[in-house]
C-alpha atoms as a PDB file:
ATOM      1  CA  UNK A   1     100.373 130.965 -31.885  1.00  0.00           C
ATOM      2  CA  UNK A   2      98.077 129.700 -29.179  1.00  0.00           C
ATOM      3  CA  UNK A   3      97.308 131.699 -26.290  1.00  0.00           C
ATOM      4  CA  UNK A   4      98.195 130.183 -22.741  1.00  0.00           C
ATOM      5  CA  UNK A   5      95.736 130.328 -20.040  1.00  0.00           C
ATOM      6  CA  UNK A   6      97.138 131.899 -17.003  1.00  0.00           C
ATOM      7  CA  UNK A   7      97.097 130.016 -13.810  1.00  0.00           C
ATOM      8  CA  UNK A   8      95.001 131.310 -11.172  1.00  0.00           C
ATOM      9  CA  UNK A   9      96.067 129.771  -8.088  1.00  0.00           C
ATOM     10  CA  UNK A  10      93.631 131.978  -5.864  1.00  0.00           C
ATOM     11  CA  UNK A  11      90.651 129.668  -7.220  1.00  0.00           C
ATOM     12  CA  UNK A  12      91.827 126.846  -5.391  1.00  0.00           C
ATOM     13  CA  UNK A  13      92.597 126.425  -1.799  1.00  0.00           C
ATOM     14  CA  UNK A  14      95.349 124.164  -0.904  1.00  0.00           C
ATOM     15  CA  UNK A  15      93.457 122.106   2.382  1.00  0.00           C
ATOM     16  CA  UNK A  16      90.623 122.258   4.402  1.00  0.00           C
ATOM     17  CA  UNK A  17      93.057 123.281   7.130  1.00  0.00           C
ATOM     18  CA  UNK A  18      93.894 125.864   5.365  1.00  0.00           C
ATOM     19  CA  UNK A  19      90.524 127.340   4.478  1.00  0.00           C
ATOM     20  CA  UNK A  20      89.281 127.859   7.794  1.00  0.00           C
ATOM     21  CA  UNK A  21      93.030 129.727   8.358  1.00  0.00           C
ATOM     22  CA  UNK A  22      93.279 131.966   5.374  1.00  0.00           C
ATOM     23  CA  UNK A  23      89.481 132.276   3.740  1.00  0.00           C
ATOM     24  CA  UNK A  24      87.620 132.714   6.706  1.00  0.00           C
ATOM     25  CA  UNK A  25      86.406 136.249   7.151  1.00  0.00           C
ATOM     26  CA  UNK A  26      84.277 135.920   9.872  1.00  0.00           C
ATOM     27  CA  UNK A  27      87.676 135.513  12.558  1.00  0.00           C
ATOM     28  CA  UNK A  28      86.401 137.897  15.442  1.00  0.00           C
ATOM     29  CA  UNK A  29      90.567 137.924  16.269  1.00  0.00           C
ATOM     30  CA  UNK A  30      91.571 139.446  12.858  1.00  0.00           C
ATOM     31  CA  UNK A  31      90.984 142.507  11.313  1.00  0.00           C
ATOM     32  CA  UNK A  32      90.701 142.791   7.281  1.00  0.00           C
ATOM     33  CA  UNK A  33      94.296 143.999   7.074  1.00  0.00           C
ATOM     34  CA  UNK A  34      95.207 140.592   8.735  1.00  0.00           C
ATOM     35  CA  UNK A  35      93.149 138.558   6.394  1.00  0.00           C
ATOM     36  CA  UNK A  36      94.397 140.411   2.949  1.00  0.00           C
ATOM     37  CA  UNK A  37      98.077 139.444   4.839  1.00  0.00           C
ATOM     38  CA  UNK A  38      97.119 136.032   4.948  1.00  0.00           C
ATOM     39  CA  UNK A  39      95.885 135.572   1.349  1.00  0.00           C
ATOM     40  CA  UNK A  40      98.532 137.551  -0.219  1.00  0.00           C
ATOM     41  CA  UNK A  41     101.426 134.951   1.713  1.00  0.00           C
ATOM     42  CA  UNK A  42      99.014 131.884   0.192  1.00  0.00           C
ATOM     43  CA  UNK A  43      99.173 133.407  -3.182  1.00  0.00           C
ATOM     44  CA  UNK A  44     102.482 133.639  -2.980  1.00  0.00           C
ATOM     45  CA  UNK A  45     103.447 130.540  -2.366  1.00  0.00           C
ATOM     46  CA  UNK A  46     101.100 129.501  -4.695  1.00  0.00           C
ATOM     47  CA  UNK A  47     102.507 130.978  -7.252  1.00  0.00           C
ATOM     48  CA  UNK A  48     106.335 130.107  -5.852  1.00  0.00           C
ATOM     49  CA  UNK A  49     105.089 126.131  -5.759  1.00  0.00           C
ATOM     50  CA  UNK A  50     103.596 126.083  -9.068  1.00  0.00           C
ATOM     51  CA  UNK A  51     106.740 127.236 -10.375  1.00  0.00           C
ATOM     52  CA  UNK A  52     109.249 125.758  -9.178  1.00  0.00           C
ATOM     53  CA  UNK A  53     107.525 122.558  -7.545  1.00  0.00           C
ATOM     54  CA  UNK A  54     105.242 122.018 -10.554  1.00  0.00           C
ATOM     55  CA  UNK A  55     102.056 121.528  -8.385  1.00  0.00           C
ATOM     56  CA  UNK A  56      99.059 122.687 -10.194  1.00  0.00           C
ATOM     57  CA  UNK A  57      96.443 124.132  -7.109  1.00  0.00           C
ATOM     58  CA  UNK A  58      98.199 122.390  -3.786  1.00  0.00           C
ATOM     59  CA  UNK A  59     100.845 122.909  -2.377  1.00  0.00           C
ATOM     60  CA  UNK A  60     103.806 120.472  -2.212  1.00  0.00           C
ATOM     61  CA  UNK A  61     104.995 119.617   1.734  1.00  0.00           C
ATOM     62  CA  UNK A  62     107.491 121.946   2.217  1.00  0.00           C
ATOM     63  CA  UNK A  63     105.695 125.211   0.926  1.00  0.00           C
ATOM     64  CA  UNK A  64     102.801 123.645   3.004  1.00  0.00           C
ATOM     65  CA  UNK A  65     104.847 123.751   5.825  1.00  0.00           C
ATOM     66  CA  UNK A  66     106.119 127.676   5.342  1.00  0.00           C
ATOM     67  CA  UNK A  67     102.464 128.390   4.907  1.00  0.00           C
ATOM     68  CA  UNK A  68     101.942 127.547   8.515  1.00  0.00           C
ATOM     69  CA  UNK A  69     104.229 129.018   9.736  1.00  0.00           C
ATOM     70  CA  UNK A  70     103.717 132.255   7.868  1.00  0.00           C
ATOM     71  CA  UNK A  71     100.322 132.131   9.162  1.00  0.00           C
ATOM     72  CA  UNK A  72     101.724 131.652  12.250  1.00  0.00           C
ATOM     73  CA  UNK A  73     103.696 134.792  12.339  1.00  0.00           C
ATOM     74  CA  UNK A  74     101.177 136.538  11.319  1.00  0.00           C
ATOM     75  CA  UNK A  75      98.674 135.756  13.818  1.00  0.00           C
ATOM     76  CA  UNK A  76     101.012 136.426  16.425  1.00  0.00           C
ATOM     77  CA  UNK A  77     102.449 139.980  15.319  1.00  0.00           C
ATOM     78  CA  UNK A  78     102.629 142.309  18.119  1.00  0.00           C
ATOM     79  CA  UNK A  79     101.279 145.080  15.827  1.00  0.00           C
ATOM     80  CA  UNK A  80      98.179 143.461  14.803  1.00  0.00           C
ATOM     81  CA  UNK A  81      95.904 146.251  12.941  1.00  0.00           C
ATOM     82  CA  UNK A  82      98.701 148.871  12.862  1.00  0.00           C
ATOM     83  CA  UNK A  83     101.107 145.977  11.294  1.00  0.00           C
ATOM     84  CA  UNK A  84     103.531 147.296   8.817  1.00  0.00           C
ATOM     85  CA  UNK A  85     104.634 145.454   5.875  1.00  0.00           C
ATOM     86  CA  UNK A  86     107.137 143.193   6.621  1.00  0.00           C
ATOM     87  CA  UNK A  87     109.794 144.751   4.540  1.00  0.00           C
ATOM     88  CA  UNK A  88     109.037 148.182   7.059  1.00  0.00           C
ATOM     89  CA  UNK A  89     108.757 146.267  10.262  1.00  0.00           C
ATOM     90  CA  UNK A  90     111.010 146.756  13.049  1.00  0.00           C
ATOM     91  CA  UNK A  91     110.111 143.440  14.702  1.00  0.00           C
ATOM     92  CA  UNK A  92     112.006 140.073  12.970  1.00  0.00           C
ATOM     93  CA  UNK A  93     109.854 137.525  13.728  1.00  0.00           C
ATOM     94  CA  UNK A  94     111.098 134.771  11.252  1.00  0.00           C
ATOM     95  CA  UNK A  95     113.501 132.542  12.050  1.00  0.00           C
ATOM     96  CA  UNK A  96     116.829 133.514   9.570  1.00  0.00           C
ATOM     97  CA  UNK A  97     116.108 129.678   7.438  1.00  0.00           C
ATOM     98  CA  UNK A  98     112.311 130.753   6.909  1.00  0.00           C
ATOM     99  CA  UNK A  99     113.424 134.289   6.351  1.00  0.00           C
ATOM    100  CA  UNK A 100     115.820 133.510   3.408  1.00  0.00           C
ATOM    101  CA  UNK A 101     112.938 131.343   2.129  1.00  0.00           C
ATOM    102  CA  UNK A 102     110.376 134.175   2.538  1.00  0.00           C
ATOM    103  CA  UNK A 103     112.449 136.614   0.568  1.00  0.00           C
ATOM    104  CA  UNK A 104     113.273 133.701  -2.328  1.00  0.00           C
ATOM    105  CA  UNK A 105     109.681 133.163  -2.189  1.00  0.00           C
ATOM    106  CA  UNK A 106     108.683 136.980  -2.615  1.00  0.00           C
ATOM    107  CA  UNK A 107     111.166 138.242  -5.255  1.00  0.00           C
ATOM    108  CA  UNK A 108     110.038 135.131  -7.709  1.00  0.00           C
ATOM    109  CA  UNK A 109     106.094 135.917  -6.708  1.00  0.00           C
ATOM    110  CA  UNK A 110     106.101 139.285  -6.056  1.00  0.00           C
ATOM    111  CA  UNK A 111     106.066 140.448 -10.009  1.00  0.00           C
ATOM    112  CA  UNK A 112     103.637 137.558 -10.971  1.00  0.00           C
ATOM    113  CA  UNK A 113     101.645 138.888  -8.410  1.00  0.00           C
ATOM    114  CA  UNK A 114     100.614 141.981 -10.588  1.00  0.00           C
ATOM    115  CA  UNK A 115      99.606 139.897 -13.545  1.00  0.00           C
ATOM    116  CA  UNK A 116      97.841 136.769 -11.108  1.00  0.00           C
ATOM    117  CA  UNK A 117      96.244 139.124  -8.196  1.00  0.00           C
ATOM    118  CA  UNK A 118      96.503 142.314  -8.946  1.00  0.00           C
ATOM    119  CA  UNK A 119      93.829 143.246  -6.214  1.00  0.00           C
ATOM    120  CA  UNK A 120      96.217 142.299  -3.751  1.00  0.00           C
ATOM    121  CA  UNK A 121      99.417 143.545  -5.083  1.00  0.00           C
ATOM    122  CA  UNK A 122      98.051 147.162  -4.956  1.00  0.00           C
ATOM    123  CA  UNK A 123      96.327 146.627  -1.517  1.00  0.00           C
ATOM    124  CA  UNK A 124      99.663 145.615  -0.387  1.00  0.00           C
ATOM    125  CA  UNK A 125     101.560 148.345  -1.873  1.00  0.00           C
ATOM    126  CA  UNK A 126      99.152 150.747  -0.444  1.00  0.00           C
ATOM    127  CA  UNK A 127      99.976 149.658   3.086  1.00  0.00           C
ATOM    128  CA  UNK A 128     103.673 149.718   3.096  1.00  0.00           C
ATOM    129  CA  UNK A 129     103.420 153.124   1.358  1.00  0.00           C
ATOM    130  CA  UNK A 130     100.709 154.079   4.022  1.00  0.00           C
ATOM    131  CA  UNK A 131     101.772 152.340   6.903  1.00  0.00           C
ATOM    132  CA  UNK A 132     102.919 153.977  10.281  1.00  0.00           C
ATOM    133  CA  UNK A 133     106.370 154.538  10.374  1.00  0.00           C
ATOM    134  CA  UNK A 134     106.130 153.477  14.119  1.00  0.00           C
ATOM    135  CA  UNK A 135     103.385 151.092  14.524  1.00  0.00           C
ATOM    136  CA  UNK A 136     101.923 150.818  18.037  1.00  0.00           C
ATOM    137  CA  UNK A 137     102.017 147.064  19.915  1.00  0.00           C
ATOM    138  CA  UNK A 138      98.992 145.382  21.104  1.00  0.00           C
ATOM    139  CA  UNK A 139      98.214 145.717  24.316  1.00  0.00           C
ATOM    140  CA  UNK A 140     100.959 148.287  24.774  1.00  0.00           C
ATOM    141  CA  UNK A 141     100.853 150.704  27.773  1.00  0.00           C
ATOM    142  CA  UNK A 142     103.299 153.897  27.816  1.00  0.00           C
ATOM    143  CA  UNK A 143     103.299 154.735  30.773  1.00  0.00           C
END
């Protein structure tokens, strides 16, 4: 019985586009929490692609594409630093196509995640257990 290597799709980085998005941890406009958000979507849909697109390291167009937009999504929460997870957010900021996707997408990654990145699976279960159950907007004056 051989042993298969497991694929570690956080070793490669799908474009140089990409890169400067998701690895780049000197963004003065995002905090850490932001950039462990971004890298744990990219893993995901690593992951996702590799399995069910059979790409070994890119990303095929169309989970190119939802990266993005993830990104996207993400750089424009209202909640920024006090961002829930999405599964605990009160704010639906995916459009309902790339929300079915996202949740296809998550329940085939999310228990590979434990075996592929398991630094980021407990990060991210530590903030949706630790999160604010009423996260405060950016920018957001009560009175």
């Amino acid at each position: 019985m051989t042993l298969r290597r497991p694929y570690f799709p956080h070793r490669r980085v799908a474009s140089v586009k990409h890169f400067w998005i998701i690895l780049n941890e000197h963004m003065p406009t995002s905090s850490s929490r932001l950039i462990r958000e971004r890298r744990t979507m990219q893993a995901m849909l690593e992951i996702y692609c590799h399995g069910h697109h059979q790409t070994a390291g890119t990303l095929c167009a169309q989970c190119d594409t939802f990266l993005a937009y993830a990104i996207q999504r993400i750089e424009k929460c209202p909640f920024h630093d006090t961002k829930p997870t999405c599964r605990k957010c009160p704010v639906h900021c995916y459009k309902n196509d790339m929300r079915e996707m996202a949740r296809t997408i998550m329940g085939y990654a999310g228990p590979r995640m434990l075996i592929y990145h398991p630094v980021l699976t407990v990060s991210h279960y530590m903030d949706e257990i630790f999160s604010t159950s009423n996260p405060k907007l950016k920018n957001h004056d009560p009175e």
